[in-house]
Protein backbone atom coordinates (compact mmCIF):
# COMPACT_ATOMS: atom_id res chain seq x y z
CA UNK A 1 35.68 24.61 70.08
CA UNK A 2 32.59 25.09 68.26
CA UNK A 3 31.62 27.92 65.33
CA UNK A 4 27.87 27.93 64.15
CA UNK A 5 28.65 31.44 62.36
CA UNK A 6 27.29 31.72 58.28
CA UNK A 7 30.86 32.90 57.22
CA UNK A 8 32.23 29.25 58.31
CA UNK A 9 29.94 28.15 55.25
CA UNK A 10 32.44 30.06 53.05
CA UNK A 11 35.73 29.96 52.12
CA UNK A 12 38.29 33.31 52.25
CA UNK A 13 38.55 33.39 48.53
CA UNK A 14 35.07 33.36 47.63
CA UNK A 15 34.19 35.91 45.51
CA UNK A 16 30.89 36.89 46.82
CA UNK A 17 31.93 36.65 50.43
CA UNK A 18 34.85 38.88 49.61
CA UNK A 19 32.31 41.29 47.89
CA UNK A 20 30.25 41.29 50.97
CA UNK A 21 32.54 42.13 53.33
CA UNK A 22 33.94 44.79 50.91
CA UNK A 23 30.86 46.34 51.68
CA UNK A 24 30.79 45.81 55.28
CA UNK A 25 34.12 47.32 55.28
CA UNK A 26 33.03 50.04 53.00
CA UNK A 27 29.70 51.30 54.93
CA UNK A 28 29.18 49.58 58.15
CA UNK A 29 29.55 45.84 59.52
CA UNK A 30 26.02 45.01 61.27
CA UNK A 31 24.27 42.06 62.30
CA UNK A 32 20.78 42.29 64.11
CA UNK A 33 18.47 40.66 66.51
CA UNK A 34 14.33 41.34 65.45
CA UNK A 35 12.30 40.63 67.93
CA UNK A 36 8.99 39.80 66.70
CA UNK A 37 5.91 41.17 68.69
CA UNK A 38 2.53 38.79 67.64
CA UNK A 39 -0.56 39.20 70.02
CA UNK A 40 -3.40 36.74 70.37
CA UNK A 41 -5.41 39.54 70.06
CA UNK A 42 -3.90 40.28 66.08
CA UNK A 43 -4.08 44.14 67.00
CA UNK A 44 -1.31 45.73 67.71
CA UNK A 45 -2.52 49.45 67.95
CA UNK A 46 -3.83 48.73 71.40
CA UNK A 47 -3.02 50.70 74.88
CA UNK A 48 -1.33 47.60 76.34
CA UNK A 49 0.65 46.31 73.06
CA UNK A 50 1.83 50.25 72.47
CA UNK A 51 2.97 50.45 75.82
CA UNK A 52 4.73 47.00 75.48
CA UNK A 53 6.95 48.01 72.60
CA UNK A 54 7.75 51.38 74.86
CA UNK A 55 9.45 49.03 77.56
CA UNK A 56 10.61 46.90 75.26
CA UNK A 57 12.69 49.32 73.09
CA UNK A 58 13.84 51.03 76.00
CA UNK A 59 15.22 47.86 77.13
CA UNK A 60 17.07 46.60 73.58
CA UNK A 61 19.11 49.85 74.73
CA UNK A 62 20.48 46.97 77.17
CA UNK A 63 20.91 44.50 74.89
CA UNK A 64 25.15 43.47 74.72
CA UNK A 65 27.13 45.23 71.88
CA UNK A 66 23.24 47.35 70.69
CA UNK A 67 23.93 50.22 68.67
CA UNK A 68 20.79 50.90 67.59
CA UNK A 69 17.10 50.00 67.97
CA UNK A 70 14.04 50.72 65.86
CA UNK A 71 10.82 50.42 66.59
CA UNK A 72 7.13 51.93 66.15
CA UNK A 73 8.14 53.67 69.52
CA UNK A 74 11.15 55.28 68.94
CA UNK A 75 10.16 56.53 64.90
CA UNK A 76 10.80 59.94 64.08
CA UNK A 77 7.64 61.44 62.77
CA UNK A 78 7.74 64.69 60.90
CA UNK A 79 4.67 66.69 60.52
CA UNK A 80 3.87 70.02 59.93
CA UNK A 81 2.25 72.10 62.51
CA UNK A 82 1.06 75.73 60.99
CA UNK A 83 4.91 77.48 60.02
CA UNK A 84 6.73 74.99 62.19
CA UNK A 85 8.08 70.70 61.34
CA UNK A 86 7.52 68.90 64.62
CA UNK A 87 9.84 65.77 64.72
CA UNK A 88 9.18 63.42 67.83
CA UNK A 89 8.69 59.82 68.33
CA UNK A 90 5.90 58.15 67.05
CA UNK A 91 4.67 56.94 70.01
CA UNK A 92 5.99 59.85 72.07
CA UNK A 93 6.09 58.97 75.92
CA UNK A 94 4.48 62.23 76.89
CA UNK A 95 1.04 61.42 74.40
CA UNK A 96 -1.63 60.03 76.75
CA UNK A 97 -2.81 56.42 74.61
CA UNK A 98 -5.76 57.80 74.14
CA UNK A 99 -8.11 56.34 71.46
CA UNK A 100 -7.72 59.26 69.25
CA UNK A 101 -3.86 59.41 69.96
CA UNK A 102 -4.18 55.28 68.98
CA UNK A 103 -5.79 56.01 65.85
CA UNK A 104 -3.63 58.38 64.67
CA UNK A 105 -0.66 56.32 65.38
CA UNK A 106 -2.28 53.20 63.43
CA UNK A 107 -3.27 55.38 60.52
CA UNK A 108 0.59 57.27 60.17
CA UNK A 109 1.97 53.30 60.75
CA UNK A 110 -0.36 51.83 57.85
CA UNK A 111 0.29 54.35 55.67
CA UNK A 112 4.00 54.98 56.42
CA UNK A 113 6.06 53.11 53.17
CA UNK A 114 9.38 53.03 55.93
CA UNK A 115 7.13 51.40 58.62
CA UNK A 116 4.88 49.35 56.35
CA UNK A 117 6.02 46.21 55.96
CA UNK A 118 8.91 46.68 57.99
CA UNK A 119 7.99 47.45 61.36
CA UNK A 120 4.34 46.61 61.62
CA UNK A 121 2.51 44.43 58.99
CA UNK A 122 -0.02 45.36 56.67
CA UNK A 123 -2.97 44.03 59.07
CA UNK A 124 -1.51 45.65 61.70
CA UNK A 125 -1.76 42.58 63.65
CA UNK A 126 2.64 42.07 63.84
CA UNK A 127 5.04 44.70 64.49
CA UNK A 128 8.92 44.12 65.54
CA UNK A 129 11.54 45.96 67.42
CA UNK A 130 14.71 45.46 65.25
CA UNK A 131 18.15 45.56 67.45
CA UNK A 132 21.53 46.70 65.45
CA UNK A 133 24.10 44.92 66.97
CA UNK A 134 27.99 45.90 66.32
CA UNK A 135 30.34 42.54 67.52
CA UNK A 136 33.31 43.14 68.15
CA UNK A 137 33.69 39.66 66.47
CA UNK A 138 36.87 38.87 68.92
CA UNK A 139 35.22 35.73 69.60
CA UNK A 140 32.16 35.74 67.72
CA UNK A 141 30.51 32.45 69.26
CA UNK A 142 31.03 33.76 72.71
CA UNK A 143 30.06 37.03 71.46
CA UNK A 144 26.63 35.63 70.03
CA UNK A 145 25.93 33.42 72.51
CA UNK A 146 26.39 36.56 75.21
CA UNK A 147 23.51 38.38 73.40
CA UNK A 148 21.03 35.65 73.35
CA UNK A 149 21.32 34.90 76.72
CA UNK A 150 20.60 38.53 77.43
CA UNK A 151 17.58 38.36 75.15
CA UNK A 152 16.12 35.33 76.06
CA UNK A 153 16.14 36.38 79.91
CA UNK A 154 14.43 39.79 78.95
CA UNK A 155 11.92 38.14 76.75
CA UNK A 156 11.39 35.27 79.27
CA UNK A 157 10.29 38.32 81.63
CA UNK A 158 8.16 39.92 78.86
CA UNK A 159 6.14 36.58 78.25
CA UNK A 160 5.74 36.09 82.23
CA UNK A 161 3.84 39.65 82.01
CA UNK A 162 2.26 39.67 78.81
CA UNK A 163 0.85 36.47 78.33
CA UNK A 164 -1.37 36.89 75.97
CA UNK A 165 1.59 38.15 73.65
CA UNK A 166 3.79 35.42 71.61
CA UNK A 167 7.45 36.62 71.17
CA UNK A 168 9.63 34.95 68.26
CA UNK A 169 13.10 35.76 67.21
CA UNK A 170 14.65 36.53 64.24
CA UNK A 171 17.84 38.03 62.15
CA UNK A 172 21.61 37.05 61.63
CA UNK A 173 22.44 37.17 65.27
CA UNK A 174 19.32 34.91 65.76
CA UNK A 175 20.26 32.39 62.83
CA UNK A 176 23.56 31.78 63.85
CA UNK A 177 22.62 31.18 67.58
CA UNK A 178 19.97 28.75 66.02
CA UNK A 179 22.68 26.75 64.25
CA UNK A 180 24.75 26.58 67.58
CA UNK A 181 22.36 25.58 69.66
CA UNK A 182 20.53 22.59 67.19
CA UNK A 183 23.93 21.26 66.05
CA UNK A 184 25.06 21.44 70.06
CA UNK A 185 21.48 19.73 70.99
CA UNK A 186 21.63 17.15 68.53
CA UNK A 187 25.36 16.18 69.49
CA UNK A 188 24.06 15.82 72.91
CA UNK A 189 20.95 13.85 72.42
CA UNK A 190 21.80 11.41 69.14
CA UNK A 191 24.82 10.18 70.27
CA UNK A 192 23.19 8.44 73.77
CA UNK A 193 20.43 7.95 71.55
CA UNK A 194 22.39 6.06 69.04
CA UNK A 195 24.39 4.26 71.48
CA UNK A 196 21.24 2.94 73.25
CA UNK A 197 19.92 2.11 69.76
CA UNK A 198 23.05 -0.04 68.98
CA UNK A 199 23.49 -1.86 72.59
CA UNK A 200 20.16 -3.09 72.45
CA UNK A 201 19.80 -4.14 69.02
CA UNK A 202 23.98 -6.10 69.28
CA UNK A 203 22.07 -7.39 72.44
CA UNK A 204 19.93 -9.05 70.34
CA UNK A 205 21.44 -10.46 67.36
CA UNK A 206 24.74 -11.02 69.14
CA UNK A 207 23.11 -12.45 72.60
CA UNK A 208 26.21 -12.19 74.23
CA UNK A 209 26.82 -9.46 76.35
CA UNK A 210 30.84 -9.64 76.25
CA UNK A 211 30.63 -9.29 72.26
CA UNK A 212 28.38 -6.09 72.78
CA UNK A 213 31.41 -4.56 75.35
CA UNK A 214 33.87 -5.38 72.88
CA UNK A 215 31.79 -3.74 70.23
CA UNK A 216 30.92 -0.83 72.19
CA UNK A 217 34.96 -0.37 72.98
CA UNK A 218 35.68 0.02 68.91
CA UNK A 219 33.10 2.24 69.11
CA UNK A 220 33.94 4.59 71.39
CA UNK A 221 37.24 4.07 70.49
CA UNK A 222 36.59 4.94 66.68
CA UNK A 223 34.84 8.47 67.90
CA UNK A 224 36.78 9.54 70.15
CA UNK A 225 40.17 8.75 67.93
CA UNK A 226 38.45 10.54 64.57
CA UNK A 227 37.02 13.47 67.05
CA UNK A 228 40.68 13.67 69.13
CA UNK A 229 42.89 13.90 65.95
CA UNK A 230 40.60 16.57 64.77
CA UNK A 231 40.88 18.54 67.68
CA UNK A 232 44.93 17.82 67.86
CA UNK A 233 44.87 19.08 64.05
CA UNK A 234 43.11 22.41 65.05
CA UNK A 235 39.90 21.51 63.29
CA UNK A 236 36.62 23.28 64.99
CA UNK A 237 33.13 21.63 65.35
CA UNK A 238 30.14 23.03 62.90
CA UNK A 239 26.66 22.11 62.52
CA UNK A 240 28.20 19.76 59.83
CA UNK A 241 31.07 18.20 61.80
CA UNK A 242 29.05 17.66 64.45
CA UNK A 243 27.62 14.65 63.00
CA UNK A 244 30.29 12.71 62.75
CA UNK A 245 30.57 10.86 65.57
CA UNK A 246 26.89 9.44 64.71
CA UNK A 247 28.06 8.56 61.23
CA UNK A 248 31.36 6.80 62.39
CA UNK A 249 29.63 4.73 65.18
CA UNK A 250 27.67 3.50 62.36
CA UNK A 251 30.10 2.49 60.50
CA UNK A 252 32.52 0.85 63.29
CA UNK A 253 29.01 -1.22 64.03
CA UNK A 254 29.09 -2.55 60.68
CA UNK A 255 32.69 -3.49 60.80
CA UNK A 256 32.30 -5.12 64.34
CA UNK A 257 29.06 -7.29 63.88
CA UNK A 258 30.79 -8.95 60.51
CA UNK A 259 33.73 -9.75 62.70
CA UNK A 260 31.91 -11.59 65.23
CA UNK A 261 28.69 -13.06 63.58
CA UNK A 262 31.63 -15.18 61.59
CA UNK A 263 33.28 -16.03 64.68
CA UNK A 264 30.51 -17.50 66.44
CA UNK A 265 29.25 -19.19 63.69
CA UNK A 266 32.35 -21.07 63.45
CA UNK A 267 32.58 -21.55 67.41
CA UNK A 268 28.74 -22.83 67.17
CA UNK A 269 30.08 -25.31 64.31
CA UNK A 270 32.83 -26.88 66.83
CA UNK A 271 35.66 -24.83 66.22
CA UNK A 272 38.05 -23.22 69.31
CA UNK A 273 37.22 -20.05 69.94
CA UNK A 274 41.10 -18.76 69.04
CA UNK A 275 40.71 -20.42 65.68
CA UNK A 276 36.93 -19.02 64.99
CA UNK A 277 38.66 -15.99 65.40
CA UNK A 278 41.57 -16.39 63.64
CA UNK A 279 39.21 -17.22 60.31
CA UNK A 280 36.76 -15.08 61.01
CA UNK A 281 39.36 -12.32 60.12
CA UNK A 282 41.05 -14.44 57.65
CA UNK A 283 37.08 -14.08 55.71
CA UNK A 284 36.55 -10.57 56.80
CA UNK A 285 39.86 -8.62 56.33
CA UNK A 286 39.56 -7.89 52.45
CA UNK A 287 35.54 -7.27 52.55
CA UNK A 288 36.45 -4.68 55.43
CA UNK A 289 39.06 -3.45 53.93
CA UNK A 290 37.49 -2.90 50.68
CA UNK A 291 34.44 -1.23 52.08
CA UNK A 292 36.34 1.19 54.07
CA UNK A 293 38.92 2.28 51.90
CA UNK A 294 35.90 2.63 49.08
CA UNK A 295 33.57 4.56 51.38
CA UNK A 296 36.57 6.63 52.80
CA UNK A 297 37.10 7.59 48.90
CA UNK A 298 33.84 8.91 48.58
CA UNK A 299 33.97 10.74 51.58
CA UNK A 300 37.18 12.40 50.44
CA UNK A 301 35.43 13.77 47.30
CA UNK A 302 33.61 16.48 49.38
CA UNK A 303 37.15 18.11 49.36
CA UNK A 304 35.63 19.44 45.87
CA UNK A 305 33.21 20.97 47.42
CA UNK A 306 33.50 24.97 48.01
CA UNK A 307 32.43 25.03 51.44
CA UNK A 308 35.03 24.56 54.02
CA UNK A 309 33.03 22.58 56.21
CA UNK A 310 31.70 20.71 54.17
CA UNK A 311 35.45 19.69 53.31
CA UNK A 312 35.88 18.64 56.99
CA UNK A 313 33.05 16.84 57.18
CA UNK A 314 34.63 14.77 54.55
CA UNK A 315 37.98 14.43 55.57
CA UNK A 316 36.61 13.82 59.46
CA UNK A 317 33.88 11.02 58.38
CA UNK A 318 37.03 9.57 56.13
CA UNK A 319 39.53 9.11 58.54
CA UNK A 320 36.77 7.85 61.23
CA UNK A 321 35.92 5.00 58.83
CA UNK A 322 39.60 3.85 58.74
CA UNK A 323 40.06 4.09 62.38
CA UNK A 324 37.09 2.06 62.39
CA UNK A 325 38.43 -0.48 60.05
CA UNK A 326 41.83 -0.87 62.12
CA UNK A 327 40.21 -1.03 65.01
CA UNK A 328 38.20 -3.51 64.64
CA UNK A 329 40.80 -5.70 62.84
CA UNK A 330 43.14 -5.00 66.03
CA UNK A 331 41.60 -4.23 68.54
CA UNK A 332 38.38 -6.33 68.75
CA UNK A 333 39.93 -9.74 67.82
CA UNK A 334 42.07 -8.84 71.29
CA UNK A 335 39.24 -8.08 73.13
CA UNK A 336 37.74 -11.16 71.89
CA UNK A 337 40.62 -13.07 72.72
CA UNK A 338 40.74 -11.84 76.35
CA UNK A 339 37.17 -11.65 77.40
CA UNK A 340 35.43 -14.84 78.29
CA UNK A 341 33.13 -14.85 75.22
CA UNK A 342 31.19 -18.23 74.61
CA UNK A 343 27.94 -19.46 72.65
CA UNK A 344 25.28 -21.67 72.89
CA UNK A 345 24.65 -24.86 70.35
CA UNK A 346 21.47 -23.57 68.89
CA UNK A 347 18.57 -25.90 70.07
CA UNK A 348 16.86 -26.03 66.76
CA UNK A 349 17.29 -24.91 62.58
CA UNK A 350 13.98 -23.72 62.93
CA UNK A 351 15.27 -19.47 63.06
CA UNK A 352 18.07 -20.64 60.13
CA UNK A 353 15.42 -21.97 57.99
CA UNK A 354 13.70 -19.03 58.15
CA UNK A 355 16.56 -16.72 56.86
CA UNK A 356 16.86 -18.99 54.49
CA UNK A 357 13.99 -18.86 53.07
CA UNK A 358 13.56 -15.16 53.18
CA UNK A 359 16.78 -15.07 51.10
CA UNK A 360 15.62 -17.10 48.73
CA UNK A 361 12.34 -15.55 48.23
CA UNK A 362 14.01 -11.64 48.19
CA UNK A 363 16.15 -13.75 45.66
CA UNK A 364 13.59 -15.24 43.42
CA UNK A 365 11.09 -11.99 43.51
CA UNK A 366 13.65 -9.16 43.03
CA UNK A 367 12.52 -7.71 40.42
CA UNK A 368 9.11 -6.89 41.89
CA UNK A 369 11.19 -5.89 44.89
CA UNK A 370 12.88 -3.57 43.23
CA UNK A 371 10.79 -2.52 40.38
């Protein structure tokens, strides 16, 4: 399953967590939704806008899990009338929106200090209508995820009849839907993306199409082993975890394209392809090995760190890698074995020549390379 809630950036025992939600336990446990009102027109304090933040407050009331809203609309004024205080909303629904009554709302808003600043900006040309939410926090994802859909189909109304109006989003309920939905985009657009990106670029430096299946098989293998045990060992996805699966297919690629650049350079130089392979992990074992257990190592350090995902995304990107390295010291040379893989005689020295003398000139000039 899949948290994108601030507290999973924490761990129990921090201190200032704990202090926080000694408060929250103290006073009152809130989060809240802001919906930001901006018009084209940068005037708020018109008859349309005015009546716009009526609806809308009226309709945060609706909002899953509201317990409060504030708003320009819904602000208790107090003012004195001769011997009697007269308390009423600010933009009271029985006031005609006259000029007059406009300009008296705009002048108690701009000089308010609770309203200044808060609710409406300075210029007047911003206002918001701020929703207190109260989760029951039995599932807080679902819980989350429940309000924003709510909001976004009311606002998605709102924009279809106030055009001319932009409507933005903001507060804790906003920011953790935010990291839910970017981590959950990104995990559902990069991965294609980077498995696209790695079939056609093994396509061509491999040119064989078997060696790219086998490849691909590690692969997928490697991510779905690292992102299976994770699940099996009760582990949750975050905005960090997430990217996992991009960082271990990188790694697996690495491990793969070693295994079988060596073995068809040996099969181009004559050699059986059961004894190219055969050498080619005979050369590559130890270099493999090395670089895995090394880069696993420093993945395992982020166990020092304090946040808890963090941690995971450690532990989760160090096992991956050594899935990655068995796999493709098991697994592909099989694969290998069984599929029909063959290559071609190259028909000239001319593309070997060149790499050779790139290396040599990276070689000779590396100091101006890398000043």
């Amino acid at each position: 399953y899949f948290r994108g809630d601030y507290n999973i950036f924490f761990d129990g025992s921090n201190k200032q967590l704990l202090a926080f939600d000694e408060i929250q336990t103290t006073f009152a446990k809130t989060d809240n939704l802001a919906i930001v009102i901006a018009p084209d027109s940068r005037e708020v304090f018109t008859p349309e806008i005015l009546k716009l933040i009526q609806n809308l407050t009226v309709d945060s009331w609706q909002v899953p899990y509201s317990s409060r809203v504030d708003s320009l609309a819904n602000y208790q004024h107090t003012e004195a009338v001769e011997d009697d205080l007269l308390v009423e909303d600010l933009l009271y629904e029985e006031h005609e929106l006259t000029p007059e009554r406009i300009a008296k709302v705009k002048n108690i808003a701009l000089t308010e200090p609770v309203l200044k600043n808060a609710l409406i900006s300075a210029k007047g040309d911003v206002t918001v209508v701020n929703i207190t939410v109260q989760l029951p926090e039995v599932d807080k994802t679902a819980e989350v995820q429940e309000v924003m859909a709510h909001i976004n189909q009311m606002l998605a109304q709102y924009q279809q009849n106030y055009p001319n109006v932009e409507f933005h989003k903001a507060g804790i309920i906003a920011m953790n839907y935010a990291f839910m939905t970017a981590a959950q985009e990104d995990s559902a657009t990069l991965v294609p993306t980077m498995l696209l990106v790695i079939l056609v670029f093994l396509t061509i430096m491999l040119r064989s199409f078997l060696s790219v299946v086998a490849t691909l098989i590690v692969i997928i293998g490697s991510v779905i082993a690292t992102m299976g045990l994770s699940g099996w060992a009760g582990m949750f996805l975050s905005t960090a975890t997430v990217n996992v699966p991009t960082l271990v297919m990188t790694l697996a690629v690495a491990d793969c394209v070693h295994v079988i650049a060596t073995m068809r350079q040996s099969m181009q130089n004559g050699f059986s392809k059961a004894h190219s392979i055969e050498r080619s992990i005979s050369l590559n074992f130890m270099p493999i090995l090395i670089t895995s257990v090394t880069t696993a190592i420093g993945f395992l350090m982020m166990n020092m760190s304090d946040s808890p995902v963090l941690r995971d995304f450690g532990n989760l990107s160090a096992l991956g890698v050594m899935i990655a390295c068995f796999l493709s010291v098991t697994l592909l040379p099989a694969l290998l074995t069984l599929l029909p893989v063959s290559v071609k005689q190259p028909a000239s020295q001319s593309g070997t020549d060149f790499m050779d003398k790139l290396g040599d000139f990276v070689v000779l000039r590396r100091n101006v390379l890398l000043p």
